[in-house]
C-alpha atoms as a PDB file:
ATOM      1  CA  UNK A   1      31.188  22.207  62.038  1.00  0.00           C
ATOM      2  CA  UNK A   2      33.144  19.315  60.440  1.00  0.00           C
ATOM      3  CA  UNK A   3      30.682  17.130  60.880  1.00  0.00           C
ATOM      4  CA  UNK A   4      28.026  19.406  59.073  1.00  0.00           C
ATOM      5  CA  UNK A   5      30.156  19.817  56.643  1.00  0.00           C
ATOM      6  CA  UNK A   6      31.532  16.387  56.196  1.00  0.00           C
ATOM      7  CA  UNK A   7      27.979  15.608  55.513  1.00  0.00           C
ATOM      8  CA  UNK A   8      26.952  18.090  53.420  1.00  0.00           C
ATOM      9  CA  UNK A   9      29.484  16.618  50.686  1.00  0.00           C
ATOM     10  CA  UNK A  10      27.679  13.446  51.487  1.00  0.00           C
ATOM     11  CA  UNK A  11      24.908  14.665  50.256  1.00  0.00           C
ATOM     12  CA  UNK A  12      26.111  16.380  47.245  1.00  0.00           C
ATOM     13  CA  UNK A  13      28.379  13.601  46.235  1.00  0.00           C
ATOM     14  CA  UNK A  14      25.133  11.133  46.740  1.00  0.00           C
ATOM     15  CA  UNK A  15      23.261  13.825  44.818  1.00  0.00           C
ATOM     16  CA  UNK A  16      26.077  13.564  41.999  1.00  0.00           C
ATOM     17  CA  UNK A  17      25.987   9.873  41.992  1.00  0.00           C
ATOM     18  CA  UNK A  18      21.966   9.504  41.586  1.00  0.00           C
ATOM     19  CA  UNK A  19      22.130  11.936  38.688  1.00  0.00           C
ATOM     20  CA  UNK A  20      24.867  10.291  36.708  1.00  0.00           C
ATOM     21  CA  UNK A  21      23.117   6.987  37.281  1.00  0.00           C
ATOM     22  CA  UNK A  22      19.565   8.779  35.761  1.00  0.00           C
ATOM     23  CA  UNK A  23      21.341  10.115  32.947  1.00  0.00           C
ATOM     24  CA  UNK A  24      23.405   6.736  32.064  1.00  0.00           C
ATOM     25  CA  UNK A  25      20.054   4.851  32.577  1.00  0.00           C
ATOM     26  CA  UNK A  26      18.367   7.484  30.226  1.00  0.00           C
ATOM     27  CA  UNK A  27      21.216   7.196  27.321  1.00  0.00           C
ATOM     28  CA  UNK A  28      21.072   2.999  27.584  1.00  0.00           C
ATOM     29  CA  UNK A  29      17.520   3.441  27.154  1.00  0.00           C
ATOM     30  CA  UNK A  30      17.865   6.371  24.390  1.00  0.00           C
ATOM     31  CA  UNK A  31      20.411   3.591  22.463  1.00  0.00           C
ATOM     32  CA  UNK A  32      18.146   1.094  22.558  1.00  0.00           C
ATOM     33  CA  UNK A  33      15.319   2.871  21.110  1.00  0.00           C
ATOM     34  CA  UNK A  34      16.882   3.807  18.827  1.00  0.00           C
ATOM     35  CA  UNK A  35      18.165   0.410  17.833  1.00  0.00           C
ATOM     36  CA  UNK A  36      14.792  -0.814  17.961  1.00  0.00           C
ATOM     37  CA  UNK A  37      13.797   2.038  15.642  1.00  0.00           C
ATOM     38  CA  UNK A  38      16.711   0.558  13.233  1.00  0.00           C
ATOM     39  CA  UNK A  39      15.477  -2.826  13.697  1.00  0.00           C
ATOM     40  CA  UNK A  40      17.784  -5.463  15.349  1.00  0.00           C
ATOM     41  CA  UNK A  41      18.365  -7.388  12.679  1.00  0.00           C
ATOM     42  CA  UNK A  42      18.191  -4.282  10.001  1.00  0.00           C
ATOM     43  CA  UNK A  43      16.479  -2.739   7.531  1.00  0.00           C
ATOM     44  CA  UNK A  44      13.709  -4.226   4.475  1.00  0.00           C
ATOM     45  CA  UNK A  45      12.705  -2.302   2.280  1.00  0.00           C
ATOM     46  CA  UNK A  46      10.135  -2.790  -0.033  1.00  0.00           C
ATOM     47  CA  UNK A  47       8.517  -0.669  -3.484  1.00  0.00           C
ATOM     48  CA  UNK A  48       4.628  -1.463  -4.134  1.00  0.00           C
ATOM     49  CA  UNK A  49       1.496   0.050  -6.146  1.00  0.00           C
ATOM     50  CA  UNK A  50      -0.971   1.604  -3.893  1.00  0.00           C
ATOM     51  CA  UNK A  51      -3.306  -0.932  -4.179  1.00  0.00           C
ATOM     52  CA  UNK A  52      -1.841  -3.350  -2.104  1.00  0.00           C
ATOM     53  CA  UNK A  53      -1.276  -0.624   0.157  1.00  0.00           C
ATOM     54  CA  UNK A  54      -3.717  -0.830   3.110  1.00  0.00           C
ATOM     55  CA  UNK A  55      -2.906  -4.342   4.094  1.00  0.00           C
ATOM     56  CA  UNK A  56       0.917  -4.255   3.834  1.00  0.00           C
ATOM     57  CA  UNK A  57       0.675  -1.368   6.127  1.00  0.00           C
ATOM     58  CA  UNK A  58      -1.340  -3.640   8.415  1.00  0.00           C
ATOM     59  CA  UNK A  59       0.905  -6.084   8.429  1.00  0.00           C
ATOM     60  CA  UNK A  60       4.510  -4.797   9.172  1.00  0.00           C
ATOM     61  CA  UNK A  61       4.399  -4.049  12.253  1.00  0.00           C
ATOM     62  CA  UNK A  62       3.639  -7.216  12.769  1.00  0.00           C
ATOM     63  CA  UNK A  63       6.298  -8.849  10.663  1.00  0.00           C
ATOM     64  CA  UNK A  64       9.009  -6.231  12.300  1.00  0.00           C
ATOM     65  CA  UNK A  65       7.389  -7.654  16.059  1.00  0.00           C
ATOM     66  CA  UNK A  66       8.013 -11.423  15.219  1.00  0.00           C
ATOM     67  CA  UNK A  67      11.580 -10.859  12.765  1.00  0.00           C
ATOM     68  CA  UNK A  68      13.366  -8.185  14.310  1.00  0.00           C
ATOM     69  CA  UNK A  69      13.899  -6.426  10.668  1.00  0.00           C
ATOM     70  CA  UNK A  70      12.354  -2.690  10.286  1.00  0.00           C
ATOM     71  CA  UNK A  71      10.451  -2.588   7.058  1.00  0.00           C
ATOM     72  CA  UNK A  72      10.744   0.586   4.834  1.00  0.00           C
ATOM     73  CA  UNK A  73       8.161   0.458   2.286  1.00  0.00           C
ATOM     74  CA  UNK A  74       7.770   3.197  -0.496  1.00  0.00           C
ATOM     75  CA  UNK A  75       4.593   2.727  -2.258  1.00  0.00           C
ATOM     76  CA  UNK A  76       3.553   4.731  -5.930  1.00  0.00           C
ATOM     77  CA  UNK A  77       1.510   3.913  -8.742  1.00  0.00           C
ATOM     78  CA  UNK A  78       1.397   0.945 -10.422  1.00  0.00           C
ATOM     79  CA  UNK A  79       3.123   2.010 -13.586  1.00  0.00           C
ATOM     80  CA  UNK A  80       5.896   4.187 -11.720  1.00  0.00           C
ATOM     81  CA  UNK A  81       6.384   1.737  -9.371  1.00  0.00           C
ATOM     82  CA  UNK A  82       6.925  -1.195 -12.281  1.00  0.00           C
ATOM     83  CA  UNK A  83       9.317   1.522 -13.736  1.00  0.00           C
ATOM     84  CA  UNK A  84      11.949   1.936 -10.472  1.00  0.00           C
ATOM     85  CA  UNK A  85      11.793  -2.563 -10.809  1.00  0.00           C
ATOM     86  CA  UNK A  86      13.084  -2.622 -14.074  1.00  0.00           C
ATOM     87  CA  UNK A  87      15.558  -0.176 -14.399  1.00  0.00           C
ATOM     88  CA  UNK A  88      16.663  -1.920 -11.281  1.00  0.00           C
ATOM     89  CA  UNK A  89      16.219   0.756  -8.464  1.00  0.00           C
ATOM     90  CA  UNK A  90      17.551  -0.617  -5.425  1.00  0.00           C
ATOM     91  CA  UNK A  91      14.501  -2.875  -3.077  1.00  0.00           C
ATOM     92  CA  UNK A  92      14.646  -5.534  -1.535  1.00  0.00           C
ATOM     93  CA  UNK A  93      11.274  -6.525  -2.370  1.00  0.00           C
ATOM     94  CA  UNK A  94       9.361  -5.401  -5.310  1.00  0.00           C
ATOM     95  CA  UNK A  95       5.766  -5.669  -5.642  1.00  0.00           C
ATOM     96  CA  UNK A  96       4.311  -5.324  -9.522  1.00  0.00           C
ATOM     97  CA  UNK A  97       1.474  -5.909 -11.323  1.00  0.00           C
ATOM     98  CA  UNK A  98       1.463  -7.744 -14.635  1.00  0.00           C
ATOM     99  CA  UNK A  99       2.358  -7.998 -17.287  1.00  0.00           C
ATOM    100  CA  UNK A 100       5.316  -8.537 -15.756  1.00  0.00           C
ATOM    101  CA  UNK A 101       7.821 -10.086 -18.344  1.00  0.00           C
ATOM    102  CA  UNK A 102       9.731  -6.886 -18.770  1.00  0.00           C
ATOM    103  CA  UNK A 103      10.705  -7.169 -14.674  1.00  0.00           C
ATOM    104  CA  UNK A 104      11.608 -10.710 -15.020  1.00  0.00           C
ATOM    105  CA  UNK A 105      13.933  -9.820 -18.309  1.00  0.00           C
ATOM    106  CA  UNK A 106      15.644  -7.373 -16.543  1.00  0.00           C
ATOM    107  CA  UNK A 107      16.814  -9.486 -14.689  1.00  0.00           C
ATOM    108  CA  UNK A 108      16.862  -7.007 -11.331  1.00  0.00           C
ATOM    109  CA  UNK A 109      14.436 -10.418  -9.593  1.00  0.00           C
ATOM    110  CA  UNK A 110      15.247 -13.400  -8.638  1.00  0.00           C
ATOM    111  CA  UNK A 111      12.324 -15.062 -11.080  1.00  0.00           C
ATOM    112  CA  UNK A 112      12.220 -18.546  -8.714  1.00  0.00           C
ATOM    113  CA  UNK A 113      11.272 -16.226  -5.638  1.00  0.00           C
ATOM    114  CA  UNK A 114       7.617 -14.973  -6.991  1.00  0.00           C
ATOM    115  CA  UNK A 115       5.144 -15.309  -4.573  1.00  0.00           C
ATOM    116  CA  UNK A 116       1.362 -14.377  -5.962  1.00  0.00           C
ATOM    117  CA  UNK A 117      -0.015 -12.411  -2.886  1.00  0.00           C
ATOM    118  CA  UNK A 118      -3.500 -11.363  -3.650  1.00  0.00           C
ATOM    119  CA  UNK A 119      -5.832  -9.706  -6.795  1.00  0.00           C
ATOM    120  CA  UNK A 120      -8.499  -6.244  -6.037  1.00  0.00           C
ATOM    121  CA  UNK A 121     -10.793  -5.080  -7.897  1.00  0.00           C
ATOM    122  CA  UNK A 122     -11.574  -1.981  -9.559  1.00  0.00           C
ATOM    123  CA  UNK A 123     -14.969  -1.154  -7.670  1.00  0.00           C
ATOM    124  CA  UNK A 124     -17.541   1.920  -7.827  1.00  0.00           C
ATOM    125  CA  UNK A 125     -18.212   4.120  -5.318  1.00  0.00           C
ATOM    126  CA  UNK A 126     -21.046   7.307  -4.920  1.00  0.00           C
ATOM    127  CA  UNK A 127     -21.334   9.617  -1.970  1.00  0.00           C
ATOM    128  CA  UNK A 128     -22.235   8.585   1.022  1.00  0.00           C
ATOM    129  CA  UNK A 129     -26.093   8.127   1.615  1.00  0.00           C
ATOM    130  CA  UNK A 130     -26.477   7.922  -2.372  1.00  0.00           C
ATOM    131  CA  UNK A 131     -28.466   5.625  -4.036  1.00  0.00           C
ATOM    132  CA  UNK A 132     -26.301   2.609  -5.141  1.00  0.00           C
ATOM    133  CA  UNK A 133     -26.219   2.128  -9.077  1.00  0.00           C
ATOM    134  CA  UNK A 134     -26.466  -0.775 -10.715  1.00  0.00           C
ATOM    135  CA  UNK A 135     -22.917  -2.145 -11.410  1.00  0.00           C
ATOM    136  CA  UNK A 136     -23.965  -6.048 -11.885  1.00  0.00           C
ATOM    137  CA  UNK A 137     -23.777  -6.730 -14.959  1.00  0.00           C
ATOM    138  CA  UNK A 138     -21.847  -5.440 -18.120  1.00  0.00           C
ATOM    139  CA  UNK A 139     -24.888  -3.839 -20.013  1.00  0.00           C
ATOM    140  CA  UNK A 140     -26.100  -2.924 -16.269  1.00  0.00           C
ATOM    141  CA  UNK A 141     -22.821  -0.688 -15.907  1.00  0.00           C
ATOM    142  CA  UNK A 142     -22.925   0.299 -18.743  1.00  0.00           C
ATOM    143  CA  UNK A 143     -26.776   2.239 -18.721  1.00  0.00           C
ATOM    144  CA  UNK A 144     -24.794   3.941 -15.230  1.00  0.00           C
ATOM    145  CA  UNK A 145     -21.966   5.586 -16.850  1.00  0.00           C
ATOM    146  CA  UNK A 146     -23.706   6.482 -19.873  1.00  0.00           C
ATOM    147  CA  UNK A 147     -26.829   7.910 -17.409  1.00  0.00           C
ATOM    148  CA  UNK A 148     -24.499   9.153 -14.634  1.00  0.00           C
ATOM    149  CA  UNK A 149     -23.185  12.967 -14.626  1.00  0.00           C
ATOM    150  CA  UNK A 150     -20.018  13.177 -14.035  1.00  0.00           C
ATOM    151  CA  UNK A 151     -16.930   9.860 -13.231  1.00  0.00           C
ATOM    152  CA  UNK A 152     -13.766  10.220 -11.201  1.00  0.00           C
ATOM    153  CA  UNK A 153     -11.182   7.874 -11.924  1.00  0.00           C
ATOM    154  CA  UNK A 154      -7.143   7.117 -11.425  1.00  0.00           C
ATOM    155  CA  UNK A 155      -5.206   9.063 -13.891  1.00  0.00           C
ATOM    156  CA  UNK A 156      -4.195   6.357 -16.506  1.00  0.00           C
ATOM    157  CA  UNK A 157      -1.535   8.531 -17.890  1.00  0.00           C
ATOM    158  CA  UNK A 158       0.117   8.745 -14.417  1.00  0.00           C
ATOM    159  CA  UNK A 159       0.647   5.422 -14.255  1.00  0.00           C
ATOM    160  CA  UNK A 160      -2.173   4.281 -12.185  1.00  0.00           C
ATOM    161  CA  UNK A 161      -3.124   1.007 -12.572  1.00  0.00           C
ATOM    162  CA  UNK A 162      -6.767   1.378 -11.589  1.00  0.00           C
ATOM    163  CA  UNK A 163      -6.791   3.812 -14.142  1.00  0.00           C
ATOM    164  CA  UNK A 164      -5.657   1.680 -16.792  1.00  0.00           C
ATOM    165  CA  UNK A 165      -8.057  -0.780 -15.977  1.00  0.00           C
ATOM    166  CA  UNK A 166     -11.258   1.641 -16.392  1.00  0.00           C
ATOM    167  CA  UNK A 167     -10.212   2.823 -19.520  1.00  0.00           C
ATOM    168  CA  UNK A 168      -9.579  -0.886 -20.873  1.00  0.00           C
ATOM    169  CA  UNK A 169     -13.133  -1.414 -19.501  1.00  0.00           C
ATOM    170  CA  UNK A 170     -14.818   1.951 -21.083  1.00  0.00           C
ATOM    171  CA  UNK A 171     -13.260   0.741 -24.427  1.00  0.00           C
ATOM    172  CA  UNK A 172     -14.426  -2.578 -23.816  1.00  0.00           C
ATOM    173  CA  UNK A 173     -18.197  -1.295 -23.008  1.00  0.00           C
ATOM    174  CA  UNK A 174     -18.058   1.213 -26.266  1.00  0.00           C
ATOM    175  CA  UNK A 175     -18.369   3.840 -24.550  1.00  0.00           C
ATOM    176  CA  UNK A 176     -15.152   5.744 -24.547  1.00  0.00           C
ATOM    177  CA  UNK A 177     -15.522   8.575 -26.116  1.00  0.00           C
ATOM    178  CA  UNK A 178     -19.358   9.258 -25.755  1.00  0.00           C
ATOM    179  CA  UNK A 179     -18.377   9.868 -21.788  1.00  0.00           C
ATOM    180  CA  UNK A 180     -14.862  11.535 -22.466  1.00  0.00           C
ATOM    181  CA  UNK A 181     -16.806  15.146 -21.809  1.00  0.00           C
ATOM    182  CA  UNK A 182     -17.628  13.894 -17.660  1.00  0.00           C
ATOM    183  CA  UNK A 183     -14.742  12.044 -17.172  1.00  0.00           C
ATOM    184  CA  UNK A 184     -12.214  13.550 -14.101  1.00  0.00           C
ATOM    185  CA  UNK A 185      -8.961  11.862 -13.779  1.00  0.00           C
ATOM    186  CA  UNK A 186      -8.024  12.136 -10.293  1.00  0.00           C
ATOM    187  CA  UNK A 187      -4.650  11.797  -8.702  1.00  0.00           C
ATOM    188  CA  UNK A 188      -4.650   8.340  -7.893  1.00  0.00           C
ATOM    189  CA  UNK A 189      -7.796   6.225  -6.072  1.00  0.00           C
ATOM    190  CA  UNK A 190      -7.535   8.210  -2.829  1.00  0.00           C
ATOM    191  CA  UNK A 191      -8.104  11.748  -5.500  1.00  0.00           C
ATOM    192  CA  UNK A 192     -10.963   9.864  -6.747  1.00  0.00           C
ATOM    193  CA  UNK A 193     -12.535   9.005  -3.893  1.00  0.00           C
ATOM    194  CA  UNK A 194     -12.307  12.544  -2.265  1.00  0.00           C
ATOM    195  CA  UNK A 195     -14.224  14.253  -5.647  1.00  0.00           C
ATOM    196  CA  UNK A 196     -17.164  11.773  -4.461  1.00  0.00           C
ATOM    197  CA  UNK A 197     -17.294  12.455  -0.839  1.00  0.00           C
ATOM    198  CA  UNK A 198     -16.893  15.873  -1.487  1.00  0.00           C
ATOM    199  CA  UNK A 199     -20.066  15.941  -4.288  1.00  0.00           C
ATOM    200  CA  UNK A 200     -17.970  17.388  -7.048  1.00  0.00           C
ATOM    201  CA  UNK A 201     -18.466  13.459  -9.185  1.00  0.00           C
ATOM    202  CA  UNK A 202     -21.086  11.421  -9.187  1.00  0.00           C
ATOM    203  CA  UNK A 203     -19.271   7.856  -9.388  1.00  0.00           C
ATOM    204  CA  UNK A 204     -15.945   6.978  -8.478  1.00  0.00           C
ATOM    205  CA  UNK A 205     -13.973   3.898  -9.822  1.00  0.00           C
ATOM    206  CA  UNK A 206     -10.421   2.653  -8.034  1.00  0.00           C
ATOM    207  CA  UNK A 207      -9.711  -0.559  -6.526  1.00  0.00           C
ATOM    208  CA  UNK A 208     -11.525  -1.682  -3.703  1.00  0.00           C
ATOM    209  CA  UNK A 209      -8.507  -1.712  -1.240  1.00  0.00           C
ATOM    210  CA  UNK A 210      -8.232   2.245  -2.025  1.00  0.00           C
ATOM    211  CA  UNK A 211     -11.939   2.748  -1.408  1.00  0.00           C
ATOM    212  CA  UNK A 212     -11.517   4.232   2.323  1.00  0.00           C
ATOM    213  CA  UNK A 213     -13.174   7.936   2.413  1.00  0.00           C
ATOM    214  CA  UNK A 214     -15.668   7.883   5.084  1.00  0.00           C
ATOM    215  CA  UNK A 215     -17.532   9.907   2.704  1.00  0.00           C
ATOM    216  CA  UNK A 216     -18.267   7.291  -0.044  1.00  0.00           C
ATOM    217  CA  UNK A 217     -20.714   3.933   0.052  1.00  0.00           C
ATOM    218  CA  UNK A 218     -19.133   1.355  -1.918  1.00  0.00           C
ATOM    219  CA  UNK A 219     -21.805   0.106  -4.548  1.00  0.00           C
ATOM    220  CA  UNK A 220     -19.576  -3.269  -5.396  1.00  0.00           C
ATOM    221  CA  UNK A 221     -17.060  -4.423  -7.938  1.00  0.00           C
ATOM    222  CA  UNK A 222     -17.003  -4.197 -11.578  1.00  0.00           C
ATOM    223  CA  UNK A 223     -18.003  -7.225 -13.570  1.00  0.00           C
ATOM    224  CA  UNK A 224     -15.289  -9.487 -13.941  1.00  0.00           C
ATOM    225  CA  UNK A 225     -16.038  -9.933 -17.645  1.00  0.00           C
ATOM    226  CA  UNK A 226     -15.509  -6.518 -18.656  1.00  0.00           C
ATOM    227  CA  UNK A 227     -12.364  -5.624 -15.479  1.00  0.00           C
ATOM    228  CA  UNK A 228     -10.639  -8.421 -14.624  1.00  0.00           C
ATOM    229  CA  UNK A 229      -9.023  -8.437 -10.819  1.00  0.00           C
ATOM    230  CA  UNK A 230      -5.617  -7.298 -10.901  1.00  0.00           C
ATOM    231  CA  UNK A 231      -3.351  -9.158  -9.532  1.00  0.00           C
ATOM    232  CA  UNK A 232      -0.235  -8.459  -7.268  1.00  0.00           C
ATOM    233  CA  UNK A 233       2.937 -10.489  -7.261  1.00  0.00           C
ATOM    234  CA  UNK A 234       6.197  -9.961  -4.552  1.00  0.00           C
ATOM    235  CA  UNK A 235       9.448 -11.164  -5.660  1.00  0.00           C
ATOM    236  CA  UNK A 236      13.081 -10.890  -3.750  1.00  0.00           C
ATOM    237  CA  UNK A 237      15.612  -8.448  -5.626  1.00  0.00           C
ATOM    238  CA  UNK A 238      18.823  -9.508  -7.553  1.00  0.00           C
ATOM    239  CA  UNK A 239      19.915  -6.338  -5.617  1.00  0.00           C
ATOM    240  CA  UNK A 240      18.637  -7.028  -2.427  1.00  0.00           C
ATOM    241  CA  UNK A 241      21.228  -5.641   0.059  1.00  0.00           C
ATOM    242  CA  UNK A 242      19.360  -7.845   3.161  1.00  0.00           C
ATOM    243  CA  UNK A 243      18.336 -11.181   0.872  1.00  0.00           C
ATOM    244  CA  UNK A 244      17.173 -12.867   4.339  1.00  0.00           C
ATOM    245  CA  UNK A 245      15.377 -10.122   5.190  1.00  0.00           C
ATOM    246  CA  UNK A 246      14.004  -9.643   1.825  1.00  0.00           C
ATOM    247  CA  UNK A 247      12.820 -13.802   1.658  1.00  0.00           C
ATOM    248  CA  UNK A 248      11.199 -13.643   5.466  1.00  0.00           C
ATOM    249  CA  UNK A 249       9.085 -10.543   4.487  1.00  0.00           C
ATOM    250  CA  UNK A 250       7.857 -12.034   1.491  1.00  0.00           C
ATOM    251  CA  UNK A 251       6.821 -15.538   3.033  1.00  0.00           C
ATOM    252  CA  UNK A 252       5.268 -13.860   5.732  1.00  0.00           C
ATOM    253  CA  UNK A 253       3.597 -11.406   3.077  1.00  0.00           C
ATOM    254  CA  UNK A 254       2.031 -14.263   1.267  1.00  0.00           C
ATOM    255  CA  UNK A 255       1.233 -16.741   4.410  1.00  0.00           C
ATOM    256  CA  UNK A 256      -1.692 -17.326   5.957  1.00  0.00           C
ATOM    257  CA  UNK A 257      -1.651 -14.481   8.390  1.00  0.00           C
ATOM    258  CA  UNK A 258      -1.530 -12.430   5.422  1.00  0.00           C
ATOM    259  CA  UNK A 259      -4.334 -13.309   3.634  1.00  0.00           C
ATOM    260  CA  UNK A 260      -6.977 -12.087   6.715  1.00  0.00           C
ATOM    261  CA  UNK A 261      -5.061  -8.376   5.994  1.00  0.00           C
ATOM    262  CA  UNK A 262      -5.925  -9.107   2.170  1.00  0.00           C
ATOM    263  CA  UNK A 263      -9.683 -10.472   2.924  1.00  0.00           C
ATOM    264  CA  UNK A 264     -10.137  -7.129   5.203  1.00  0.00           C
ATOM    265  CA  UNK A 265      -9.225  -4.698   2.356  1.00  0.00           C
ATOM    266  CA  UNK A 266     -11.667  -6.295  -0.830  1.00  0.00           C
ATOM    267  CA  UNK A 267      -8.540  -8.557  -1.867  1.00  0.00           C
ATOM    268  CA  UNK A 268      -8.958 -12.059  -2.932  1.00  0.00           C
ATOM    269  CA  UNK A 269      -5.402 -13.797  -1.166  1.00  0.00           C
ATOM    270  CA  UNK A 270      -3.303 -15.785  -3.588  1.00  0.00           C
ATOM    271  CA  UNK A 271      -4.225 -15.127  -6.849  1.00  0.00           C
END
């Protein structure tokens, strides 16, 4: 009887024993998930336009693989986004557009740190299985807006850059106000895309690194005469609460390994 019972605790203490060793081994490995999910070394964070989106979302994992740092990256349009810099929001890496010399008088960069880390495009896009128009020349893209039914585009007025950029071009062309009646201003490039996947505009303009609706064909950039590439330049904060951080994400951002991310979404690396 003893001995049946002397080994039934046994069993119960052994029983005891292998659950408090699961559950320790469970927490350790609970702590250091989430430590990983903190980053090791700790937290980068990072304000960009959409644009440069795609690729930078590409890339971090990587960076956070080979660093240790967890990258927080808010991204907006170009105009709100140049807006948090220079009122001096607090990132440790801010990504603008120029013209810039409003950022760089606020003094809320550290002007020595900019690193150019690529230029896009505004491009055109139609539905998918359209015919392509032709975009190749200035008085070539000009006969397709004039001739095409209805254009989605980037809100301008919501600060998106793309947006700016067509409107600079549609003045530059002449042709402003003789398509004002077709024109639909879309909430930013990804708004503009869906209205021609979904058949409801004709042509589409954003930047080519926002041009990712399976339901589109991309027909090609705009001239470069008429839309100019806009370019996209990292700096380190004044502010940056993780300055290390902040200078290893944008080296790596603007290194080689980079510039396949860029080449992959439309961007040209560098400029």
């Amino acid at each position: 009887m003893r001995r049946a019972m002397r080994g039934t605790a046994i069993a119960v203490l052994a029983s005891a024993v292998l659950f408090l060793g699961l559950a320790y081994g469970a927490a350790v490995r609970s702590e250091a998930k989430a430590q990983g999910a903190a980053g090791a070394k700790g937290d980068v964070t990072l304000i960009a336009p959409g644009g440069i989106r795609a690729p930078i979302e590409q890339l971090i994992p990587e960076f956070e693989s080979k660093t240790g740092y967890k990258v927080k990256a808010t991204f907006g349009s170009g105009g709100g986004t140049h807006k948090q810099v220079v009122q001096g929001d607090a990132f440790d890496v801010p990504v603008v557009q120029p013209p810039y010399q409003d950022v760089l008088d606020s003094g809320n960069v550290v002007a020595s740190s900019e690193r150019p880390l690529a230029s896009v495009a505004v491009g055109v896009a139609v539905r998918k299985g359209a015919p392509k128009p032709d975009i190749s020349t200035p008085e070539a893209l000009k006969k397709t807006l004039l001739a095409a039914k209805s254009i989605a585009y980037p809100d301008a007025a919501a600060g998106a850059a793309a947006g700016v950029s067509v409107e600079a071009m549609l003045k530059t062309l002449g042709i402003a106000d003789q398509i004002q009646a077709k024109i639909q201003r879309a909430q930013g490039g990804a708004g503009a895309m869906a209205a021609v996947a979904k058949g409801n505009a004709e042509i589409g303009m954003t930047f080519l690194s926002e041009m990712e609706d399976p339901g589109i064909d991309v027909a090609g950039p705009l001239p470069g005469k008429v839309c100019p590439p806009t370019r996209l330049v990292g700096f380190v904060s004044s502010h940056a609460k993780s300055p290390e951080g902040a200078k290893e994400l944008l080296a790596f951002l603007s290194s080689k390994q980079a510039a396949a991310a860029y080449k992959a979404q439309h961007m040209t690396p560098g400029k």
